[in-house]
C-alpha atoms as a PDB file:
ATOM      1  CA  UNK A   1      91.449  64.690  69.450  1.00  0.00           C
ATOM      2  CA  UNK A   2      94.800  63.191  67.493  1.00  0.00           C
ATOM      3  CA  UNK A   3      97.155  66.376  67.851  1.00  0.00           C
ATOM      4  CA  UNK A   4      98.172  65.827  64.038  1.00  0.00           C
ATOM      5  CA  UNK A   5      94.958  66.075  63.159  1.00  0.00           C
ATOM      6  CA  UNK A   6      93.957  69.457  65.344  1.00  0.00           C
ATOM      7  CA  UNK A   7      97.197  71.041  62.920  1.00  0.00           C
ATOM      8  CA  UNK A   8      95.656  69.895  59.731  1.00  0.00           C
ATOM      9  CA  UNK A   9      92.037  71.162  60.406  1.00  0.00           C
ATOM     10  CA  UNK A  10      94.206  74.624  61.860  1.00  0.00           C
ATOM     11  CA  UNK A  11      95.964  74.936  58.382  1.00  0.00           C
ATOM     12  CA  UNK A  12      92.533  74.071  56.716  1.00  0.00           C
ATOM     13  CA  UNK A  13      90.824  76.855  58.565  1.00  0.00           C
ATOM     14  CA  UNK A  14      93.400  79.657  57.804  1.00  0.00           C
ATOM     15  CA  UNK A  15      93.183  78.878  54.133  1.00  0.00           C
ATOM     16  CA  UNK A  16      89.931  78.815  54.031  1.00  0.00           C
ATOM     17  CA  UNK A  17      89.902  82.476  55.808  1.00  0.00           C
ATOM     18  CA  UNK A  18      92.557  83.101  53.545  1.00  0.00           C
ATOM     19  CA  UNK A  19      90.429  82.236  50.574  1.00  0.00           C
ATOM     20  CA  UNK A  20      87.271  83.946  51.902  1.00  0.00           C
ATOM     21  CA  UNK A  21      89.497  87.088  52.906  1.00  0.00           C
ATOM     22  CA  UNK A  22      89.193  86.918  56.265  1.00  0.00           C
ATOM     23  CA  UNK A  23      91.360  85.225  58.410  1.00  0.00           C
ATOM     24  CA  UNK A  24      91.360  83.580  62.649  1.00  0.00           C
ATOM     25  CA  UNK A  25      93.431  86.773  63.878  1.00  0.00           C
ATOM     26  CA  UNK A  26      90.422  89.105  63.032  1.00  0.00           C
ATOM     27  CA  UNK A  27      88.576  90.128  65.692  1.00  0.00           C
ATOM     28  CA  UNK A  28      85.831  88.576  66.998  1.00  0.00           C
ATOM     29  CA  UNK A  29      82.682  90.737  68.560  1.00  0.00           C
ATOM     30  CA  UNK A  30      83.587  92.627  71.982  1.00  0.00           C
ATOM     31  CA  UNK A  31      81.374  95.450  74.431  1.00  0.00           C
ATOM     32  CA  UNK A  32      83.996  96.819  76.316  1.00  0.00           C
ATOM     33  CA  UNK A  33      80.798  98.347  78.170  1.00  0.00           C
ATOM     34  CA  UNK A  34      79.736  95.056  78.877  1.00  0.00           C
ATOM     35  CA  UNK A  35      81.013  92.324  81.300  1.00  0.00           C
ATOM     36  CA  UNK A  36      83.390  89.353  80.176  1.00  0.00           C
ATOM     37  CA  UNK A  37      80.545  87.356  79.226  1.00  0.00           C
ATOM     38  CA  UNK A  38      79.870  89.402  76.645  1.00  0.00           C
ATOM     39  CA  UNK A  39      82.881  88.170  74.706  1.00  0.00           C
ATOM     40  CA  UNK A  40      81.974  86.358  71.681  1.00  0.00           C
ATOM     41  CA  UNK A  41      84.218  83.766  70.223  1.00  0.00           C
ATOM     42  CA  UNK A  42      83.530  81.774  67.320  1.00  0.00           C
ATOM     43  CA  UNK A  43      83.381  77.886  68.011  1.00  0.00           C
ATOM     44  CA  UNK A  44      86.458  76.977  66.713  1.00  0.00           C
ATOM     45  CA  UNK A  45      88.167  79.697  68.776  1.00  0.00           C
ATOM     46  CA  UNK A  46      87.048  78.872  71.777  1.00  0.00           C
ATOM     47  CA  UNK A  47      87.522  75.374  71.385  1.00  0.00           C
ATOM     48  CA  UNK A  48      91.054  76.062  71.318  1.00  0.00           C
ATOM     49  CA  UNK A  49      91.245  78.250  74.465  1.00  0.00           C
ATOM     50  CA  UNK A  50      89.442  75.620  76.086  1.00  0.00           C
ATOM     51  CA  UNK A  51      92.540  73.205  74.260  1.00  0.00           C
ATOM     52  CA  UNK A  52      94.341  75.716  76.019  1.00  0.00           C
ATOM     53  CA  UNK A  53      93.212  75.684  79.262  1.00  0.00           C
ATOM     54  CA  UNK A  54      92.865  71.183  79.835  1.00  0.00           C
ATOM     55  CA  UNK A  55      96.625  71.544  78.497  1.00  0.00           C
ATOM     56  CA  UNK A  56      97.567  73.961  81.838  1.00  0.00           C
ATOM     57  CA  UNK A  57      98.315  76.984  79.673  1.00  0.00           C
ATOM     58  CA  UNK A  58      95.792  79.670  81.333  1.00  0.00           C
ATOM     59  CA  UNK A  59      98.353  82.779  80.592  1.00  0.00           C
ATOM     60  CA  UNK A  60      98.391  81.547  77.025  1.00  0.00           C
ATOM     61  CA  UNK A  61      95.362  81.336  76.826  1.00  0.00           C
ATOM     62  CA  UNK A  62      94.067  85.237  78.142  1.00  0.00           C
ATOM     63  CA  UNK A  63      96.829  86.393  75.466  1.00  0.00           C
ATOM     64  CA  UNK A  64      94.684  84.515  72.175  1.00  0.00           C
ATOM     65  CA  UNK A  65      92.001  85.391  73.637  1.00  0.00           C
ATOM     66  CA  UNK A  66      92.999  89.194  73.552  1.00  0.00           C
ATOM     67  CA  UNK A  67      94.424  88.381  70.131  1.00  0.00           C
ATOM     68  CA  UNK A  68      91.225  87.431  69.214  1.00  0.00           C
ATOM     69  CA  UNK A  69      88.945  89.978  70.375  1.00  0.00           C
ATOM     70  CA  UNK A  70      90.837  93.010  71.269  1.00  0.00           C
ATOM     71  CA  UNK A  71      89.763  92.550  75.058  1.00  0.00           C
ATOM     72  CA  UNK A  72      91.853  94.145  77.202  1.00  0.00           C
ATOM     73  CA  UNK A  73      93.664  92.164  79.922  1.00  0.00           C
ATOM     74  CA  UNK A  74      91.115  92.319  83.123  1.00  0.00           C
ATOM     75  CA  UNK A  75      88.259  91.378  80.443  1.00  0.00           C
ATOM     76  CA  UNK A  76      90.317  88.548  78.768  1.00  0.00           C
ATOM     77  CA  UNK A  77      91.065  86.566  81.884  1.00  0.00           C
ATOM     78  CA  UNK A  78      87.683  87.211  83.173  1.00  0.00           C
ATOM     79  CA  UNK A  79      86.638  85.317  80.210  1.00  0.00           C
ATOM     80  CA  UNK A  80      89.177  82.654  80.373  1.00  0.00           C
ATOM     81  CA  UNK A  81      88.440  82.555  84.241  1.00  0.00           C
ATOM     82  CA  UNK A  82      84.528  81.719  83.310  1.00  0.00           C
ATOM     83  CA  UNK A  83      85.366  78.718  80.583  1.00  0.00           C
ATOM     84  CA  UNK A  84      88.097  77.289  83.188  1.00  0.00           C
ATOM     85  CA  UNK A  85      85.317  77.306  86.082  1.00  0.00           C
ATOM     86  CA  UNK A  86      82.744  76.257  83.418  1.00  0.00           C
ATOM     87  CA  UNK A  87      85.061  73.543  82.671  1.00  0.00           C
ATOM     88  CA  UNK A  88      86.279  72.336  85.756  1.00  0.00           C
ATOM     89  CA  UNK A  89      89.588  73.481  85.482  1.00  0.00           C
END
């Protein structure tokens, strides 16, 4: 996808969480008792770790995704791990 584009529909979907009074940085659904699967991203956000990760930027990627979530580190790139191996990467 055009990289112009992926900014506009970014923008678009902050002010639309900005509208509905929630926003991208919230945090999504975590089990800290769980294992990393148990991580649950909406689609948008984990189409951008996986933008992320085919871009080469793994450690950028365990940081949103601990932005995200709350996860904490070992969790996070246990995730990240799974969607890179998932992906091929």
């Amino acid at each position: 996808m055009n990289r112009s584009l992926v900014s506009v529909l970014r923008v678009v979907l902050r002010f639309i969480g900005w509208a509905s009074g929630t926003t991208a940085d919230d945090p999504a659904p975590f089990n800290p008792d769980g294992e990393a699967d148990t991580i649950g991203l909406p689609a948008d956000a984990e189409r951008e770790i996986r933008e992320l990760l085919w871009d080469g930027r793994k450690v950028e990627a365990v940081k949103r995704v601990r932005q995200l979530t709350g996860a904490g580190l070992r969790e996070a790139k246990d995730y990240v791990d799974g969607l890179a191996r998932g992906m091929g990467v």
